[in-house]
N, C-alpha and C. Protein backbone atom coordinates (compact mmCIF):
# COMPACT_ATOMS: atom_id res chain seq x y z
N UNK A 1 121.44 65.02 -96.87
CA UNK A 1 120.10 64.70 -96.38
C UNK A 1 119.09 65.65 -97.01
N UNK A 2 118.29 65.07 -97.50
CA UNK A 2 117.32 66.47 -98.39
C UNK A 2 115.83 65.89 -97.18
N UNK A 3 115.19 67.51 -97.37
CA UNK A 3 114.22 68.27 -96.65
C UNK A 3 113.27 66.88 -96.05
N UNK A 4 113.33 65.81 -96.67
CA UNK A 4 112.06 64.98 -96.69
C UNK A 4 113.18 63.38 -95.48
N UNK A 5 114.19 63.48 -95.65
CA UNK A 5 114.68 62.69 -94.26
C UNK A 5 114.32 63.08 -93.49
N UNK A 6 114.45 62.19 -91.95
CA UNK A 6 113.91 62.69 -90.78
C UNK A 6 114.91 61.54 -90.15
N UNK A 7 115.49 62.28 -88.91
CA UNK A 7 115.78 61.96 -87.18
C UNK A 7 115.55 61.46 -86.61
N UNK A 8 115.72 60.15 -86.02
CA UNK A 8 115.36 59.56 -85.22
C UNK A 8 115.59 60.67 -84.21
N UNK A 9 115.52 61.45 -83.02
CA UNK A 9 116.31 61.77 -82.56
C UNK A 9 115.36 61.71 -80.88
N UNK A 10 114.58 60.96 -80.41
CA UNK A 10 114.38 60.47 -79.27
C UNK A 10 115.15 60.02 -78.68
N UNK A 11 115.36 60.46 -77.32
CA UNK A 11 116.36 59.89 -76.28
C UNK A 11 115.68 58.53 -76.07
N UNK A 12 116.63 57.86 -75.89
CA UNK A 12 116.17 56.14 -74.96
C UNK A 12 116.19 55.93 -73.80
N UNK A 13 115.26 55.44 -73.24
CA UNK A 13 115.02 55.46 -71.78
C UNK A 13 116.61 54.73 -71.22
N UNK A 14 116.10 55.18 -69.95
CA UNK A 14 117.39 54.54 -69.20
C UNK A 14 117.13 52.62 -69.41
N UNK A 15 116.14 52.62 -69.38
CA UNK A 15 115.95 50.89 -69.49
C UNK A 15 116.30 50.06 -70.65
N UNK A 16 115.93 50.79 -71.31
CA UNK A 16 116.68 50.98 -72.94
C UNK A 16 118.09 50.59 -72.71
N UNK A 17 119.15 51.41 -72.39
CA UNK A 17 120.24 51.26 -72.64
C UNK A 17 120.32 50.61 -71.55
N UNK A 18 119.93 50.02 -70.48
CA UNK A 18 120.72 48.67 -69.85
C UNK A 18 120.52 47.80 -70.07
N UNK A 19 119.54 47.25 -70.94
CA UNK A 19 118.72 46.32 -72.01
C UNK A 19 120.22 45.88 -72.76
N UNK A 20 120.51 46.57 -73.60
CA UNK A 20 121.45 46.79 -74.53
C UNK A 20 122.56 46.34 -74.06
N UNK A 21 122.91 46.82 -72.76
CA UNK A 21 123.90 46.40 -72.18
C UNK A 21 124.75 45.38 -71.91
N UNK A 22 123.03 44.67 -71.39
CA UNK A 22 122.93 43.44 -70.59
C UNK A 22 122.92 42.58 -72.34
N UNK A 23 122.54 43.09 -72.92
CA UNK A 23 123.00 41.91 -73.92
C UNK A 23 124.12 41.67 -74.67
N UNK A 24 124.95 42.99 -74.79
CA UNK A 24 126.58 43.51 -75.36
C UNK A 24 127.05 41.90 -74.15
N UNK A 25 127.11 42.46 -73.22
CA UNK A 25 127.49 41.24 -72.13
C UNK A 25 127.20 39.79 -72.36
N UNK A 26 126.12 39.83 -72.34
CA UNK A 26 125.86 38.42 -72.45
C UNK A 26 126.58 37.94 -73.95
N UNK A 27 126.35 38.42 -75.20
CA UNK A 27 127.36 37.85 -76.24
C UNK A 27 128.74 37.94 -75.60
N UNK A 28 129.25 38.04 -74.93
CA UNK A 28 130.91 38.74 -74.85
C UNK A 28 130.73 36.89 -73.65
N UNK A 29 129.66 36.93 -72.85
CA UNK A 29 129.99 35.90 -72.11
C UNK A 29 129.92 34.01 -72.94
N UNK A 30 128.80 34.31 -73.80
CA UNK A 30 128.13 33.08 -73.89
C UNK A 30 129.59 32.00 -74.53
N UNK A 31 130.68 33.07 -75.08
CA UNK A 31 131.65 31.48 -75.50
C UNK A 31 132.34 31.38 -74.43
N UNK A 32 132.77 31.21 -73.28
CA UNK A 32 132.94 30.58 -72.25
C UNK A 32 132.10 29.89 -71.13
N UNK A 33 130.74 30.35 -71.29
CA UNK A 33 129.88 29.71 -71.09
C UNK A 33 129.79 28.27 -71.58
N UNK A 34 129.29 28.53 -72.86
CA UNK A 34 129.28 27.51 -73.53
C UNK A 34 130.69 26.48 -73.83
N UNK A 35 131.41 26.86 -73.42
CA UNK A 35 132.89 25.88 -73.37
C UNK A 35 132.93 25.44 -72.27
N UNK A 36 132.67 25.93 -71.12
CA UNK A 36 133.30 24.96 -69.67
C UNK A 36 132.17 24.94 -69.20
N UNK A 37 130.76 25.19 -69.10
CA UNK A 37 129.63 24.60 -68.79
C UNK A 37 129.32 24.99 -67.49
N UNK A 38 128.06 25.56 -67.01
CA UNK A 38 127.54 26.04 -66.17
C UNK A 38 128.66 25.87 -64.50
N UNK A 39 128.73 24.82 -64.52
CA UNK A 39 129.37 24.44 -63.00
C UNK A 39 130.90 25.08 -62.85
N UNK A 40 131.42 24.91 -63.83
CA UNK A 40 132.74 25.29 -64.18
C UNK A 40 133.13 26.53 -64.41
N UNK A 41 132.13 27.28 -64.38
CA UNK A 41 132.38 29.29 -65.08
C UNK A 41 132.11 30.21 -63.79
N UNK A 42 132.84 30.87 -63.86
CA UNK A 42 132.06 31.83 -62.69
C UNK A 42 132.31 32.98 -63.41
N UNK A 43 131.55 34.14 -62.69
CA UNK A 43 131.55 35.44 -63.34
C UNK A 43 133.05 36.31 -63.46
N UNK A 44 133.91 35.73 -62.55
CA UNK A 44 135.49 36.48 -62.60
C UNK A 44 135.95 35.40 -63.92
N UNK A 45 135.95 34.01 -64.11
CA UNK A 45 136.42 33.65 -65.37
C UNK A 45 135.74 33.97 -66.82
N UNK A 46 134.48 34.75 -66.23
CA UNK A 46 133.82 35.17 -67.84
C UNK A 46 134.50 36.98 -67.84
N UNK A 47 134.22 37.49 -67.05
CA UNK A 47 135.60 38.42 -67.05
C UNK A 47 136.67 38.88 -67.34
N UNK A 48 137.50 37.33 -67.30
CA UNK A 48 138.72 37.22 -67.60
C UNK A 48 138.72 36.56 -68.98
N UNK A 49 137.65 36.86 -69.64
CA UNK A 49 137.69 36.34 -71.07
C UNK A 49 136.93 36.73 -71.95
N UNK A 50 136.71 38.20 -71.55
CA UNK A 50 136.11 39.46 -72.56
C UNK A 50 136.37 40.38 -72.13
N UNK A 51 136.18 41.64 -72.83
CA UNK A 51 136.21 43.18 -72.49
C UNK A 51 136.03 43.72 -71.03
N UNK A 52 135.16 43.43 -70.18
CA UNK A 52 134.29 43.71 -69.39
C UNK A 52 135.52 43.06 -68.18
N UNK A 53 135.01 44.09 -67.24
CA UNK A 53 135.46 43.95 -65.85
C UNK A 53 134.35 42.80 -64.68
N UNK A 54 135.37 42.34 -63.77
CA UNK A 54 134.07 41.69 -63.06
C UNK A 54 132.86 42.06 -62.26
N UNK A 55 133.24 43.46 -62.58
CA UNK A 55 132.43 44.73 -61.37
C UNK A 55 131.28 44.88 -62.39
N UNK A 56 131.63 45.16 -63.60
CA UNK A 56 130.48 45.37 -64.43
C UNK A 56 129.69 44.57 -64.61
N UNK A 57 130.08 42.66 -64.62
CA UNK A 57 129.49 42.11 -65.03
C UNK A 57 128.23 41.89 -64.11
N UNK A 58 128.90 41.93 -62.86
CA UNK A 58 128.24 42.46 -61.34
C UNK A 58 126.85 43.36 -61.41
N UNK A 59 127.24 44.26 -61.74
CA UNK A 59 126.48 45.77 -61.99
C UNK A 59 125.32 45.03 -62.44
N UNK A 60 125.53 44.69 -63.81
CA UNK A 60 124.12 43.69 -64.46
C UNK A 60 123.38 42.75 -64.51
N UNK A 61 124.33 41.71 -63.71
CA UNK A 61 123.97 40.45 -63.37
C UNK A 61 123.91 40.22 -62.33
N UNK A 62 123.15 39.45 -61.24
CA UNK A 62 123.33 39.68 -60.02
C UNK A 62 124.03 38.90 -59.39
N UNK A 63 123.99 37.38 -60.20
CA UNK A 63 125.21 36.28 -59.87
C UNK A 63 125.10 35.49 -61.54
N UNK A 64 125.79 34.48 -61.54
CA UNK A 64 126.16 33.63 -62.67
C UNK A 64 124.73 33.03 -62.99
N UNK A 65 123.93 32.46 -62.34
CA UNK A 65 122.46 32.20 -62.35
C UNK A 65 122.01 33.07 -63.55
N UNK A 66 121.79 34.27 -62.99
CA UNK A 66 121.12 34.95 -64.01
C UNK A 66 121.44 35.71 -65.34
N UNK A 67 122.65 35.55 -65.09
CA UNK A 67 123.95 35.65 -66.74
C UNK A 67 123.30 34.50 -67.33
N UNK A 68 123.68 33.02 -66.81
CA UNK A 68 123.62 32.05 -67.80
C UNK A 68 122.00 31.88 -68.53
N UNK A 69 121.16 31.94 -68.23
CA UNK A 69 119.66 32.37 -67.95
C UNK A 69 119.28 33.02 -69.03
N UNK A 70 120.22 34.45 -68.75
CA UNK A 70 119.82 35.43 -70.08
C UNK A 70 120.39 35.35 -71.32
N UNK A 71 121.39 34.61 -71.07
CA UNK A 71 122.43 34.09 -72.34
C UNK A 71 121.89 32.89 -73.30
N UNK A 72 121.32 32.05 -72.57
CA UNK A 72 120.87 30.68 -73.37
C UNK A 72 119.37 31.39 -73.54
N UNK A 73 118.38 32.54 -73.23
CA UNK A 73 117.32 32.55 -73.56
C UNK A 73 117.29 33.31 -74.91
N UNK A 74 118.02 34.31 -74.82
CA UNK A 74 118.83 34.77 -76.07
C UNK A 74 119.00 34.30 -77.27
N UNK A 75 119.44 33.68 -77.18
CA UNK A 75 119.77 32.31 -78.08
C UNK A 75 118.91 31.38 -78.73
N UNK A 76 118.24 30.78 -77.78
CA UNK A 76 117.14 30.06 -78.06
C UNK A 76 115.97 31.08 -78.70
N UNK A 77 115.66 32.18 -78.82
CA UNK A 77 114.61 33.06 -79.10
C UNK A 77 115.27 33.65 -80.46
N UNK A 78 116.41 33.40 -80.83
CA UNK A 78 116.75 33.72 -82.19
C UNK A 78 116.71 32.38 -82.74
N UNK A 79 116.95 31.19 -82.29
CA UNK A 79 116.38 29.93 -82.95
C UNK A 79 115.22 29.71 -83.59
N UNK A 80 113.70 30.14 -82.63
CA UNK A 80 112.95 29.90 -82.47
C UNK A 80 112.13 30.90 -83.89
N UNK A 81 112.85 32.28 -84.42
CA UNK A 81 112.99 32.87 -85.09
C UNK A 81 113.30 32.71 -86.53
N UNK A 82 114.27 31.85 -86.51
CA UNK A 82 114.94 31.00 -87.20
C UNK A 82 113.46 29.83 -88.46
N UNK A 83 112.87 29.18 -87.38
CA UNK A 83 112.71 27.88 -87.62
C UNK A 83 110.95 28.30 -87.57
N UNK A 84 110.41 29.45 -86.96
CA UNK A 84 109.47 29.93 -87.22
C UNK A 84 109.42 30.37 -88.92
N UNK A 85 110.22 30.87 -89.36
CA UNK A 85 110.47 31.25 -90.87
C UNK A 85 110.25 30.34 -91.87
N UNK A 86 111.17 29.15 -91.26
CA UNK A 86 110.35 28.20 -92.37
C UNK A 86 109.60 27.50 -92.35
N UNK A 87 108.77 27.46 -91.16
CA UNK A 87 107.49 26.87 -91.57
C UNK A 87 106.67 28.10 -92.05
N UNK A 88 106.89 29.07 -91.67
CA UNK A 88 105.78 30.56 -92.24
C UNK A 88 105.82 30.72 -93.97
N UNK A 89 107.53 29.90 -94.49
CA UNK A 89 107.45 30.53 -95.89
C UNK A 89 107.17 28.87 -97.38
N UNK A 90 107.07 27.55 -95.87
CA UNK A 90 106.75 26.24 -96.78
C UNK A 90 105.86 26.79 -97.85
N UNK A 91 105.76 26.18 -98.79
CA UNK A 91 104.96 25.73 -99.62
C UNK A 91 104.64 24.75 -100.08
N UNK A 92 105.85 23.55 -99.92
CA UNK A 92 105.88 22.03 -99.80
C UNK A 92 106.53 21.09 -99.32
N UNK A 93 105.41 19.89 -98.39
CA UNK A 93 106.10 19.26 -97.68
C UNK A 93 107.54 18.68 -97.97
N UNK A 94 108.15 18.40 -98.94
CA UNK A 94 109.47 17.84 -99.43
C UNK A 94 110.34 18.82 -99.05
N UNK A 95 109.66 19.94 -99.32
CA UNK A 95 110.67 21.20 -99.40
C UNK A 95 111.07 21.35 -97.31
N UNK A 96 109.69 21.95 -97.05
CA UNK A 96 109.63 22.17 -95.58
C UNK A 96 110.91 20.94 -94.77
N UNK A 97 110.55 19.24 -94.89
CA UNK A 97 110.90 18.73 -94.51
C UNK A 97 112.35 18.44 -94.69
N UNK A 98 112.96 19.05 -95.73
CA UNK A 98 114.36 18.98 -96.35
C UNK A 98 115.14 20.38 -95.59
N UNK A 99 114.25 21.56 -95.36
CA UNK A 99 114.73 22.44 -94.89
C UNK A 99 114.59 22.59 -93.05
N UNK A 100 113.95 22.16 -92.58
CA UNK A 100 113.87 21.52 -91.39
C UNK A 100 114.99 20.52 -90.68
N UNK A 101 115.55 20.13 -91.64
CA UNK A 101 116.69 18.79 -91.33
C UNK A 101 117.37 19.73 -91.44
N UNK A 102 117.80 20.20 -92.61
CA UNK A 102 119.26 21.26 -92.87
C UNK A 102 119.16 21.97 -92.09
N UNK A 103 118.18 22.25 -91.16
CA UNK A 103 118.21 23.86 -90.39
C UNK A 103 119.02 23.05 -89.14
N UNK A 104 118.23 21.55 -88.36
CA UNK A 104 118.42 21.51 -87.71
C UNK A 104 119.99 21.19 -87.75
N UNK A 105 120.50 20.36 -88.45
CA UNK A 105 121.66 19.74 -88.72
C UNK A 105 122.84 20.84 -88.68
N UNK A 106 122.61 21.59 -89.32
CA UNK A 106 123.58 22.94 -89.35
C UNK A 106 124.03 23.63 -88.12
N UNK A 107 122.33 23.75 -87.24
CA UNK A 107 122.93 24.94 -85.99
C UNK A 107 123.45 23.39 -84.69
N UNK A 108 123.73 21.97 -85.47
CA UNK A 108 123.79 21.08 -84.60
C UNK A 108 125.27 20.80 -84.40
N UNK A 109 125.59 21.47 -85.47
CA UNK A 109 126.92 21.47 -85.96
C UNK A 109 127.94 22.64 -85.68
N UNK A 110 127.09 24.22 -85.72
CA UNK A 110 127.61 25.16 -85.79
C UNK A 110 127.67 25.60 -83.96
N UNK A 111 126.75 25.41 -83.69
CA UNK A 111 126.65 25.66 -82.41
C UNK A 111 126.30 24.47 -81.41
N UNK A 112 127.16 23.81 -81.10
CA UNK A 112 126.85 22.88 -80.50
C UNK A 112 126.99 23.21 -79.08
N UNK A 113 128.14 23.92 -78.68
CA UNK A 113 128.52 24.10 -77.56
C UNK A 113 127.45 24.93 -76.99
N UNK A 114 126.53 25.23 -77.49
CA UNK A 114 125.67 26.35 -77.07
C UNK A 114 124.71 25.50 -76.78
N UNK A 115 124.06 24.64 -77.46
CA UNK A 115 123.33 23.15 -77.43
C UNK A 115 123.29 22.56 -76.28
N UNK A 116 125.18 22.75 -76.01
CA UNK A 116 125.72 21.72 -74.90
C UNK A 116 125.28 22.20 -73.45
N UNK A 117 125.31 23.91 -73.61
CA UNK A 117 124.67 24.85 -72.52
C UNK A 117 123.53 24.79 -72.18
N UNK A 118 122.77 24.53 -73.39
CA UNK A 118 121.32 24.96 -73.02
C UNK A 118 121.04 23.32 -72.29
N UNK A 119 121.13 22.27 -72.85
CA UNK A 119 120.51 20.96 -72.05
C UNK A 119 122.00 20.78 -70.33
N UNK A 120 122.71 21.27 -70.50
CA UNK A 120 123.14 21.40 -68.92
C UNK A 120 122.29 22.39 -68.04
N UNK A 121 121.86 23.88 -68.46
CA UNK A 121 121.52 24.40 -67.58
C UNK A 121 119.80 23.76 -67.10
N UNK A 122 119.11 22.77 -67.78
CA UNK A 122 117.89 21.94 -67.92
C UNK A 122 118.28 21.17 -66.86
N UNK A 123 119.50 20.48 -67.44
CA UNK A 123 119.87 19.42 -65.82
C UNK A 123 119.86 19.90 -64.52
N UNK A 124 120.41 21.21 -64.78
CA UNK A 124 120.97 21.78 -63.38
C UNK A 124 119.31 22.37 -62.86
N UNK A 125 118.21 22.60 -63.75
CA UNK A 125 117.48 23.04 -63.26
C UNK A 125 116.79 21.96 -62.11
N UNK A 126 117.01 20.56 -62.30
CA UNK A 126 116.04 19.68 -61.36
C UNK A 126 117.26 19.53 -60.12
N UNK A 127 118.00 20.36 -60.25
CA UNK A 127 119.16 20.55 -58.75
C UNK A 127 118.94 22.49 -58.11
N UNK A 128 118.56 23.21 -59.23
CA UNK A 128 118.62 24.63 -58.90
C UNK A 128 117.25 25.34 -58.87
N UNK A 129 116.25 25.41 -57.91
CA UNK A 129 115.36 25.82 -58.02
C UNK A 129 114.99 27.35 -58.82
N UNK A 130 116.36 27.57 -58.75
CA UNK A 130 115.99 29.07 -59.04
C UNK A 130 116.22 29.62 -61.10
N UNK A 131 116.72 28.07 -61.33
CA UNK A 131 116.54 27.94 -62.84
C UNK A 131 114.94 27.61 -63.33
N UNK A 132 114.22 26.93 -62.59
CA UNK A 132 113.29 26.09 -63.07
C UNK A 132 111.92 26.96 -63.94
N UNK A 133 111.92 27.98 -63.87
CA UNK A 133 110.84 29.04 -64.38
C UNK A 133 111.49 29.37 -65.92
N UNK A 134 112.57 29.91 -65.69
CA UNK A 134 113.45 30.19 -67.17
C UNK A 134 113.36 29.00 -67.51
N UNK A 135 113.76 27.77 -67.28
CA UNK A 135 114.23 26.23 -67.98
C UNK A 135 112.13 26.16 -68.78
N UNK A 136 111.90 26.26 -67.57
CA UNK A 136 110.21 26.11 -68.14
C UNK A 136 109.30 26.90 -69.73
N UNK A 137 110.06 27.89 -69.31
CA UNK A 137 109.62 29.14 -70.39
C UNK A 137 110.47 28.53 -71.63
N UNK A 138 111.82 28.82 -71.75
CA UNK A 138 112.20 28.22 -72.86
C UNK A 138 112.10 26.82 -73.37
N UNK A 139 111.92 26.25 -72.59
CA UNK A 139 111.05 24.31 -72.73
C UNK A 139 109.69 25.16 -73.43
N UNK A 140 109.14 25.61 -73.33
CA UNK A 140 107.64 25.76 -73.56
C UNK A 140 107.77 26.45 -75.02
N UNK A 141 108.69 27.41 -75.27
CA UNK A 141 108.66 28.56 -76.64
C UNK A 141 109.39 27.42 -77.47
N UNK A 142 110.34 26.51 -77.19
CA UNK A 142 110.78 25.38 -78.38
C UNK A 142 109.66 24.62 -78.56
N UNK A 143 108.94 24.26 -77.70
CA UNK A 143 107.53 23.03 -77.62
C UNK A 143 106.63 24.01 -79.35
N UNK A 144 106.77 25.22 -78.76
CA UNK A 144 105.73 25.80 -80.01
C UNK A 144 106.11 26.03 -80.86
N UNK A 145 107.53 25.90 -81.38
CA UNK A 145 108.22 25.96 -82.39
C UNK A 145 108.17 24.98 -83.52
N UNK A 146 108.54 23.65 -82.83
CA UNK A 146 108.54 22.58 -83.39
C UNK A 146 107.13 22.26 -83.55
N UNK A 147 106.00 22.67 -82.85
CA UNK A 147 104.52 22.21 -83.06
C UNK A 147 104.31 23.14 -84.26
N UNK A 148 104.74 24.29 -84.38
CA UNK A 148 104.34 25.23 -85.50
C UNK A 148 105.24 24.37 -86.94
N UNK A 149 106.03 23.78 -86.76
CA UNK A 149 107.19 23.07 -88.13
C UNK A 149 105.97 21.86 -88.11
N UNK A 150 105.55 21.22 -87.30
CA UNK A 150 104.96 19.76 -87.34
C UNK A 150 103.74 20.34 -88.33
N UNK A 151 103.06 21.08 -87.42
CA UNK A 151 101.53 21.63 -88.00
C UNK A 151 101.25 21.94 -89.37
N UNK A 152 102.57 22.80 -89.86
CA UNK A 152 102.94 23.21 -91.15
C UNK A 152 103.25 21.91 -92.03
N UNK A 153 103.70 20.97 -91.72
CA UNK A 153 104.14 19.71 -92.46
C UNK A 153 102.66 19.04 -93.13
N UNK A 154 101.51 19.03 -91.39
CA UNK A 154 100.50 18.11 -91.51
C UNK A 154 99.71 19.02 -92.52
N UNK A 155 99.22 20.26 -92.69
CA UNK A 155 98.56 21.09 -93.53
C UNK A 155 99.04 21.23 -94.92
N UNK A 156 100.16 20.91 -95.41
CA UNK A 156 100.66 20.50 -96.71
C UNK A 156 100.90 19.07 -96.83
N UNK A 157 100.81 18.46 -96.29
CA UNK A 157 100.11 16.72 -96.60
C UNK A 157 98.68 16.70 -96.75
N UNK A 158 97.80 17.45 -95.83
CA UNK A 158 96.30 17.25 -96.11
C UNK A 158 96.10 16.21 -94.97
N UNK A 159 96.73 15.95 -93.40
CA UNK A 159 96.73 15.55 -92.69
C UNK A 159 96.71 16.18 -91.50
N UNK A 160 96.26 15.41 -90.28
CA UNK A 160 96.54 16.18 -89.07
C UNK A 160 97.56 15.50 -88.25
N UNK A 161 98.55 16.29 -87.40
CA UNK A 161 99.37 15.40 -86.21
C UNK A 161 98.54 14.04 -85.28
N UNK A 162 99.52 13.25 -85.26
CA UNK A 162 98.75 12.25 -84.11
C UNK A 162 99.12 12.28 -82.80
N UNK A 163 100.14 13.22 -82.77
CA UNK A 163 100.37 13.30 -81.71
C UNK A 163 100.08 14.50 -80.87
N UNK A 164 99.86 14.68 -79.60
CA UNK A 164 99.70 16.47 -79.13
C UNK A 164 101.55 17.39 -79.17
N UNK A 165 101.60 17.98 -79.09
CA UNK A 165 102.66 19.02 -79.00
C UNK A 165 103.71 18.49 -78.10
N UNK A 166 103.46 18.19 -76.59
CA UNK A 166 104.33 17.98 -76.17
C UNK A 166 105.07 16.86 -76.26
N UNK A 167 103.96 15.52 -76.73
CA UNK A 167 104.86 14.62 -77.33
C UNK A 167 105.88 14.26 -78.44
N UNK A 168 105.28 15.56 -79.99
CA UNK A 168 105.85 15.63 -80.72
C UNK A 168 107.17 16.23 -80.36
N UNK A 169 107.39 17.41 -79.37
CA UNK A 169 108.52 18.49 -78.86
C UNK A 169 109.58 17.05 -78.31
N UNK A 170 109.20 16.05 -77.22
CA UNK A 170 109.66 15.03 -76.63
C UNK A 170 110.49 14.13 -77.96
N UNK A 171 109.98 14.11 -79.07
CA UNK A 171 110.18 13.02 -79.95
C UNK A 171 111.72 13.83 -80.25
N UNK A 172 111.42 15.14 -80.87
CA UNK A 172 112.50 15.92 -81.89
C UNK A 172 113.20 16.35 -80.85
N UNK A 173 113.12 16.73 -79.73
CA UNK A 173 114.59 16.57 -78.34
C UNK A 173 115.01 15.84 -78.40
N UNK A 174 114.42 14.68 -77.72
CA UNK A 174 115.34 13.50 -77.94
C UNK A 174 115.79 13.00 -79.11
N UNK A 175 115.75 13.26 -80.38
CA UNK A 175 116.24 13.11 -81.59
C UNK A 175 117.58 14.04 -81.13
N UNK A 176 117.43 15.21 -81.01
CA UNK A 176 118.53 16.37 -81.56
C UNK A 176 119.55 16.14 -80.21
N UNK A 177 119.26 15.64 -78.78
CA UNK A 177 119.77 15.37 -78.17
C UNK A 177 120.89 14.28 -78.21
N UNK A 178 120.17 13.28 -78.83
CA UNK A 178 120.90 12.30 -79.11
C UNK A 178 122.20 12.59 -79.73
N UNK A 179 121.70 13.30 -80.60
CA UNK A 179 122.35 13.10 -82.12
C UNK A 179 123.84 14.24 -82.04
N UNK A 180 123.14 15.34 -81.09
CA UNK A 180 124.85 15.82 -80.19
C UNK A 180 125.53 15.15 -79.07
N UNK A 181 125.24 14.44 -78.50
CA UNK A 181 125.73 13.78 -77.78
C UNK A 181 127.16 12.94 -78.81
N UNK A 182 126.25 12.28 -80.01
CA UNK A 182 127.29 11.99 -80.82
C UNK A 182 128.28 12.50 -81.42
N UNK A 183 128.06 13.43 -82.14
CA UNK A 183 128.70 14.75 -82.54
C UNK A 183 129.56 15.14 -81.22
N UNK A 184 129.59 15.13 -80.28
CA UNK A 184 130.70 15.93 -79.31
C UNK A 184 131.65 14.85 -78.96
N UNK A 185 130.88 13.18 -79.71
CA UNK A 185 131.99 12.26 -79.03
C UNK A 185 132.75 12.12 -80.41
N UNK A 186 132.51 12.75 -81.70
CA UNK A 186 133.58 12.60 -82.90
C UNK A 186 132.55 11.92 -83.56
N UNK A 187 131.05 11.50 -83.80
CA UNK A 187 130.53 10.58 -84.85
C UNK A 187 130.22 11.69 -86.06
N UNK A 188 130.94 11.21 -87.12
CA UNK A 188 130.53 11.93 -88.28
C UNK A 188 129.33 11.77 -89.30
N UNK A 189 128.08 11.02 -88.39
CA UNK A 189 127.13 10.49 -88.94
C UNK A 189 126.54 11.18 -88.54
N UNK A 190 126.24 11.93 -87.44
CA UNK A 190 125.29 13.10 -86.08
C UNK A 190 124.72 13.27 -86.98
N UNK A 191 125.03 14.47 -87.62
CA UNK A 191 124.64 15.59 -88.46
C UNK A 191 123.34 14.81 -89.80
N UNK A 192 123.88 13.92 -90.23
CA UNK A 192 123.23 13.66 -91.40
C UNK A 192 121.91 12.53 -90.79
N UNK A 193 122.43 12.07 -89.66
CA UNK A 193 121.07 11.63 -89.00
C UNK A 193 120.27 12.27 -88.75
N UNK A 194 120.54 13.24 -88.23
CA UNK A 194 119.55 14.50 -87.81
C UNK A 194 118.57 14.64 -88.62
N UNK A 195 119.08 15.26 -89.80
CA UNK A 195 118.06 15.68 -91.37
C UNK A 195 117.35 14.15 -91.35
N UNK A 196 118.19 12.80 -91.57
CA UNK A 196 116.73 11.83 -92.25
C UNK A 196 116.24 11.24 -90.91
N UNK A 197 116.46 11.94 -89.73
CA UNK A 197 115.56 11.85 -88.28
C UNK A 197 114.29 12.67 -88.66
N UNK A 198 114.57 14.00 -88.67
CA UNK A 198 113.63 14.89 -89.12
C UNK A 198 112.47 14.93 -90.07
N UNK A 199 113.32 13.87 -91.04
CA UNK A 199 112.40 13.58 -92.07
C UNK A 199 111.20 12.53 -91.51
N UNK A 200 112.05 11.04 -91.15
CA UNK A 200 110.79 10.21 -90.61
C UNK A 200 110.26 10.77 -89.50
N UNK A 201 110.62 11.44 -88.75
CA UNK A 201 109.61 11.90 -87.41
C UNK A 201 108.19 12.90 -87.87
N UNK A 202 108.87 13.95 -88.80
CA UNK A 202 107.63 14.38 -90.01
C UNK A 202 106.94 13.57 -90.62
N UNK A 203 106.86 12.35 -91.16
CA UNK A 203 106.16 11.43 -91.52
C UNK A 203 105.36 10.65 -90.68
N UNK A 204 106.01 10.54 -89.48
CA UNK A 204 105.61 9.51 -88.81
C UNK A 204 104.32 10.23 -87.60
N UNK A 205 104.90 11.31 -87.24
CA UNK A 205 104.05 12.12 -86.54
C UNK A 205 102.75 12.49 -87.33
N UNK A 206 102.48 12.50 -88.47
CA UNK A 206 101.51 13.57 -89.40
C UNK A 206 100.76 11.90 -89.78
């Protein structure tokens, strides 16, 4: 180390490291989550299928509610990350709209089961009052995601959307919804619908 490196060497708050914690956990939980589906998991079978004791998982979580919660928001906020990028780095609609399909098609494919989590714990929210704020928030940060991919499409056409946000968000759910539904029943078409879904819904919306 010569004279001109430097140390991080600040302690981290205590909030800090249960931050950290709580998310070491939540990756260790989300593939059994995402395999047997909200109704079916409890915190002793996510337990019994990672590192972690059920006391700990305890310690951080206060019941399965708020595990599954922090696990699919997680997730969805590295998506959102994801798909923010390429509309931030388009330069042309062919391009944007080609990479938009592949993006979606890929994590439709790669992560489905996680897919499969996030629209169960949505269902369960119009049965679980105590989902409906989280279900809301992440409904709302995908709504601006996909409005930020649409917006980016219409500004390299030299067009504006015809539709408002939440209808466009409504259009490309129910597209991507669909299109796993298929995919989990064996259609080997899902995937490649997706991309030339993506494509006419970009056209058709702008």
């Amino acid at each position: 180390m010569t004279s001109t490196d430097t140390v991080d060497r600040t302690p981290r708050r205590p909030t800090d490291k249960v931050e950290e914690r709580r998310r070491q956990l939540a990756g260790a939980a989300l593939q059994t989550l995402a395999s047997l589906g909200y109704a079916r998991t409890s915190l002793r079978d996510i337990a019994q299928n990672s590192e972690f004791s059920h006391g700990v998982l305890h310690y951080y979580f206060r019941d399965k509610i708020e595990l599954i919660t922090y696990c699919v928001r997680q997730y969805k906020t590295q998506c959102v990350e994801r798909y923010d990028a390429i509309a931030a780095d388009a330069t042309d609609a062919d391009d944007l709209a080609r990479d938009a399909g592949d993006g979606l098609a890929a994590t439709l494919v790669d992560d489905a089961l996680m897919h499969r989590l996030w629209y169960d714990l949505r269902a369960q929210s119009m049965f679980e009052e105590s989902f409906r704020l989280d279900v809301a928030d992440i409904d709302a940060s995908l709504e601006r995601m996909i409005w930020r991919v649409v917006d980016a499409y219409a500004g390299l056409v030299g067009r504006e959307p015809h539709s408002s946000p939440a209808l466009v968000y409504a259009a490309f759910d129910g597209l991507f919804q669909q299109c796993l539904l298929r995919l989990l029943a064996g259609d080997a078409a899902a995937a490649d619908d997706l991309r030339a879904g993506t494509r006419t819904l970009l056209e058709r919306l702008v």
